[in-house]
C-alpha atoms as a PDB file:
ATOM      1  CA  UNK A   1     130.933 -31.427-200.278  1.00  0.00           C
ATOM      2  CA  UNK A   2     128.088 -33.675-201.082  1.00  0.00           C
ATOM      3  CA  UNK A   3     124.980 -32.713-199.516  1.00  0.00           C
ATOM      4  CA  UNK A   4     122.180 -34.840-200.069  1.00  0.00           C
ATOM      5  CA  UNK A   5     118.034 -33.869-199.379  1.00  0.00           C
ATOM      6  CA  UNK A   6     115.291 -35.075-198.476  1.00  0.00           C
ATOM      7  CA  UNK A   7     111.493 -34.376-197.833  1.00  0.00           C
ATOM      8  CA  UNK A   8     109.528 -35.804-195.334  1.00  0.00           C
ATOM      9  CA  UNK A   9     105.836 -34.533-195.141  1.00  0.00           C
ATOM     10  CA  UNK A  10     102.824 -35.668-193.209  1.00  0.00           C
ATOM     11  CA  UNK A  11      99.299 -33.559-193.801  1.00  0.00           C
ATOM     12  CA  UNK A  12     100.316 -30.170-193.427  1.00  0.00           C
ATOM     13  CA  UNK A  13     103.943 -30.378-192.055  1.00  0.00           C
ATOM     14  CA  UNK A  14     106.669 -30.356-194.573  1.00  0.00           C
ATOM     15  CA  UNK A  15     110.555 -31.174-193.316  1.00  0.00           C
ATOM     16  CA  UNK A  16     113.525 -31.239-195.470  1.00  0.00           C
ATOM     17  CA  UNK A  17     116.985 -32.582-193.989  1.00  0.00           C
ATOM     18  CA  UNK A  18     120.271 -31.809-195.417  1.00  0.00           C
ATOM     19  CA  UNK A  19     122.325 -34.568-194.810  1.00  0.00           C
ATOM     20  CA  UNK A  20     126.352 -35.084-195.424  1.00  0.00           C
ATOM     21  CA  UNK A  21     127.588 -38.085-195.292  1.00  0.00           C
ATOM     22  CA  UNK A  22     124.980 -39.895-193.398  1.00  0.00           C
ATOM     23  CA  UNK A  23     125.510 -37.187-190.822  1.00  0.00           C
ATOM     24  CA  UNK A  24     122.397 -34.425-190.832  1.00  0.00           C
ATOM     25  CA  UNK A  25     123.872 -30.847-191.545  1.00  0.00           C
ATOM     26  CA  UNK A  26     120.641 -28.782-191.924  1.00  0.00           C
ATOM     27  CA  UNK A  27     116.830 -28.958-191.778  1.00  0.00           C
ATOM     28  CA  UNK A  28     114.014 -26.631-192.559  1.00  0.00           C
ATOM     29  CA  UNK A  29     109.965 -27.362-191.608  1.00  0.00           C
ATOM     30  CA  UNK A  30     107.295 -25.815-193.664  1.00  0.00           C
ATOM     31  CA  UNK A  31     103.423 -25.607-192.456  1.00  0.00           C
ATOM     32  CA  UNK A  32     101.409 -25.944-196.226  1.00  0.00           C
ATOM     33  CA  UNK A  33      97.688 -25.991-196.899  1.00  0.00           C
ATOM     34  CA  UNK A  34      99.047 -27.538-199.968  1.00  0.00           C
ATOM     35  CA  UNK A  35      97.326 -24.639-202.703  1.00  0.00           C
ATOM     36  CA  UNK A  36      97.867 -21.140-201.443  1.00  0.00           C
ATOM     37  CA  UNK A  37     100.306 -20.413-198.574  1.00  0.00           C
ATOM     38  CA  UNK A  38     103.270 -21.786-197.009  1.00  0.00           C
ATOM     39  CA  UNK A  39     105.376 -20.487-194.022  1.00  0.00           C
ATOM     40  CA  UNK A  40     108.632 -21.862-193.507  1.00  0.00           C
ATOM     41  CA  UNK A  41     110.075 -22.013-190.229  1.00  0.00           C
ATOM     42  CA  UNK A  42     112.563 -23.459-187.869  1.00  0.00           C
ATOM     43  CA  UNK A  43     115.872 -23.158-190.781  1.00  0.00           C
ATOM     44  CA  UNK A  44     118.863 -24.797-188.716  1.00  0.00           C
ATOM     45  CA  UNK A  45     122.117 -25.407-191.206  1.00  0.00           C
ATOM     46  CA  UNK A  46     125.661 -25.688-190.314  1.00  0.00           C
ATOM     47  CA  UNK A  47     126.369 -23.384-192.967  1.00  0.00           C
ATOM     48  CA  UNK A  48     125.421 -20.232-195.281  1.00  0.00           C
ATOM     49  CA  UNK A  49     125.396 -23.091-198.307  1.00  0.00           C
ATOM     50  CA  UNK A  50     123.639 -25.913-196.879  1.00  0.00           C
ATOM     51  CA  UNK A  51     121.153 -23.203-196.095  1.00  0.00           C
ATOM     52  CA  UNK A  52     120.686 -21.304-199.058  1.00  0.00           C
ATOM     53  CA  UNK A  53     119.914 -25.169-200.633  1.00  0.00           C
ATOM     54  CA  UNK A  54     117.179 -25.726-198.270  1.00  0.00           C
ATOM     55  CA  UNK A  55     115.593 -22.623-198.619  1.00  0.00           C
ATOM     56  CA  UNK A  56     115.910 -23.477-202.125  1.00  0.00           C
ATOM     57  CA  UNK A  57     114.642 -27.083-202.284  1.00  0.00           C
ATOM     58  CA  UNK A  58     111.542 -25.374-200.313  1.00  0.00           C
ATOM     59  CA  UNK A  59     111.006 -22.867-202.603  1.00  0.00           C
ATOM     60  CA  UNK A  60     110.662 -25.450-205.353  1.00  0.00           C
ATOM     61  CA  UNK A  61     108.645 -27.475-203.065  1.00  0.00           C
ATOM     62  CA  UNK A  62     106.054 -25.162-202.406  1.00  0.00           C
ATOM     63  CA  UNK A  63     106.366 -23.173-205.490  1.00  0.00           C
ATOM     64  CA  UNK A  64     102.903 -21.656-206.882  1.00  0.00           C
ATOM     65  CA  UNK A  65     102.395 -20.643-203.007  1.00  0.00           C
ATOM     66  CA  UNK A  66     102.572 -17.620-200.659  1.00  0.00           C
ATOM     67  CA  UNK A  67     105.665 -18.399-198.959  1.00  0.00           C
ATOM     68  CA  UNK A  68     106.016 -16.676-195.252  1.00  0.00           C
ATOM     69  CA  UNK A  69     108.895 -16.521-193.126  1.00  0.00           C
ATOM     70  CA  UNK A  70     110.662 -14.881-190.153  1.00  0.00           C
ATOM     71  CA  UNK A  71     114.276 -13.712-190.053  1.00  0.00           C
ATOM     72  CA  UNK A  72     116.661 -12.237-188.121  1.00  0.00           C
ATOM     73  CA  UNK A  73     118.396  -9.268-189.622  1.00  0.00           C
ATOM     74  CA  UNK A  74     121.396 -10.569-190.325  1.00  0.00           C
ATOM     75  CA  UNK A  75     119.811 -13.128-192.482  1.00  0.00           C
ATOM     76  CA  UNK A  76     117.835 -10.569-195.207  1.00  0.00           C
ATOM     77  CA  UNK A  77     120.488 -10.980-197.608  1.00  0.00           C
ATOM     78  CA  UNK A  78     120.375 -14.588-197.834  1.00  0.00           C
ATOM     79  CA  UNK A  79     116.375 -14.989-198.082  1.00  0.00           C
ATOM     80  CA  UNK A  80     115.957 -11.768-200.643  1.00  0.00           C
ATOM     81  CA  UNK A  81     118.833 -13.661-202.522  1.00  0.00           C
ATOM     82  CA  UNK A  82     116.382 -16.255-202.973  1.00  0.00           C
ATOM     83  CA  UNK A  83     113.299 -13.595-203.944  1.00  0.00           C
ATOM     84  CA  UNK A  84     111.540 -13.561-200.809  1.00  0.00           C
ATOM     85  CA  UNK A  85     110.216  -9.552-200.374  1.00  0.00           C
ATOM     86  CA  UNK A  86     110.476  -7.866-196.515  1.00  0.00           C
END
């Protein structure tokens, strides 16, 4: 599988889109002030992988930032995984 990324961003909103084979698998928005804070929100993948590489590609995005998020329980694993704190 070759998944392919990329960032859109307009002032504050940040969107990455996982695509596979011109087909879109997976997207995650980000709200930035662009120095100190981030909050990602709104992760939709069609699976565990495609996810974990957004949440990565975001994390590299915004790195040097607060990052903030929301998750369900069942979905700890994944985000602590990538060093996010509860």
């Amino acid at each position: 599988m070759t998944v392919e990324y990329r960032v859109e961003s307009k002032d504050s909103q940040i969107s990455i889109i996982a695509y596979e084979n011109g087909i879109e698998i997976g997207s995650v928005q980000a709200l930035s002030d662009g120095h100190a804070w981030a909050i990602l929100h709104d992760v939709n993948a069609s699976s565990e992988d495609v996810e974990k590489g957004l949440i990565e590609k975001a994390t590299n995005l915004l790195k040097g930032q607060e990052i903030f998020t929301t998750v369900s329980s069942d979905q700890l694993d994944t985000y602590e995984n990538q060093g996010f704190f509860r």
